[in-house]
Protein backbone atom coordinates (compact mmCIF):
# COMPACT_ATOMS: atom_id res chain seq x y z
CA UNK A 1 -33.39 10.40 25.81
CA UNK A 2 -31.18 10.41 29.07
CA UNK A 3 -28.54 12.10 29.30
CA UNK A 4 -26.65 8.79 30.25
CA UNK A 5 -27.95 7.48 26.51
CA UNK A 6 -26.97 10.83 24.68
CA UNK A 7 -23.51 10.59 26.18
CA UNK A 8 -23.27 6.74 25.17
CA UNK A 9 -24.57 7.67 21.42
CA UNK A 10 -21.79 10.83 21.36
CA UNK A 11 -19.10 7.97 22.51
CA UNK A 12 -20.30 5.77 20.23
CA UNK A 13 -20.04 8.58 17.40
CA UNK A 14 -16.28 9.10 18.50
CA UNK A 15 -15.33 5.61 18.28
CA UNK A 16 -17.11 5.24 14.62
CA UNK A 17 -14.99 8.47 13.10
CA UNK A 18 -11.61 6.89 15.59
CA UNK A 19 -12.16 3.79 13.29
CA UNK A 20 -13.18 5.58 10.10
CA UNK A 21 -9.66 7.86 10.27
CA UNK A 22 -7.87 4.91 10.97
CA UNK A 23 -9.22 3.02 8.11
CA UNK A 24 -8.57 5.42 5.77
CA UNK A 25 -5.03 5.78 7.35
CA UNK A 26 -4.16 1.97 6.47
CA UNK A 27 -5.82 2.12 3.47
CA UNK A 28 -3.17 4.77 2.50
CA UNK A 29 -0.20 3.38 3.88
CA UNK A 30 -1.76 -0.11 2.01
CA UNK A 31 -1.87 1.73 -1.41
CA UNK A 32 1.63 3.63 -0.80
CA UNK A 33 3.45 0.01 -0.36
CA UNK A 34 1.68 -0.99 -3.00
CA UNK A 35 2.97 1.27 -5.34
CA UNK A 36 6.02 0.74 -3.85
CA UNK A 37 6.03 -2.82 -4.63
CA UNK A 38 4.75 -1.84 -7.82
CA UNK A 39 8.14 0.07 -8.68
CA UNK A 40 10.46 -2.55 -7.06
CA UNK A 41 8.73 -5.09 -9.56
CA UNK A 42 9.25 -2.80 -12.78
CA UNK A 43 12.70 -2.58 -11.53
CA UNK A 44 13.19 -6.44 -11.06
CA UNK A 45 11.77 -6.92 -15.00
CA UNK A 46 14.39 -4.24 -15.92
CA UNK A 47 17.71 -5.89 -14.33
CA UNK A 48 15.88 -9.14 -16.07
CA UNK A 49 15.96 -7.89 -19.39
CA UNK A 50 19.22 -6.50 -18.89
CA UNK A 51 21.20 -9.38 -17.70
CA UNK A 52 19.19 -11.26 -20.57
CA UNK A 53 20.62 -8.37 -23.06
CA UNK A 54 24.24 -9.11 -22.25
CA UNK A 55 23.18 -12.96 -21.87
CA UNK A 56 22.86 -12.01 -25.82
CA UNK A 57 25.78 -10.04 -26.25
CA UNK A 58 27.78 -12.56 -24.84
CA UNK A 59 26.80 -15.71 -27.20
CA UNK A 60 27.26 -13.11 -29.95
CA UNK A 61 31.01 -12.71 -29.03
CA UNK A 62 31.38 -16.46 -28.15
């Protein structure tokens, strides 16, 4: 090998782990919006149920 190839191959090295770390730092942002999402939805079904509780409450008093 050249020297020309072996600094080619080192570049190419750099690159591959530039990509890796940024794969792995979208992968994490991906999985904290998803539990984020995750929460908002468990919070949705909440105020759901609720409003559907005093949906009840109110043909009770009717």
């Amino acid at each position: 090998m050249d020297s020309k190839m072996i600094a080619n191959t080192d570049i190419l090295i750099l690159n591959f782990d530039e990509n890796t770390r940024r794969l792995r730092d979208e992968n994490l942002r991906f999985q904290n919006e998803s539990a984020e999402i995750k929460k908002e939805i468990e919070e949705l079904k909440s105020y759901k149920k609720n409003f559907w509780e005093i949906g009840k409450i109110k043909k009770q008093m009717a």
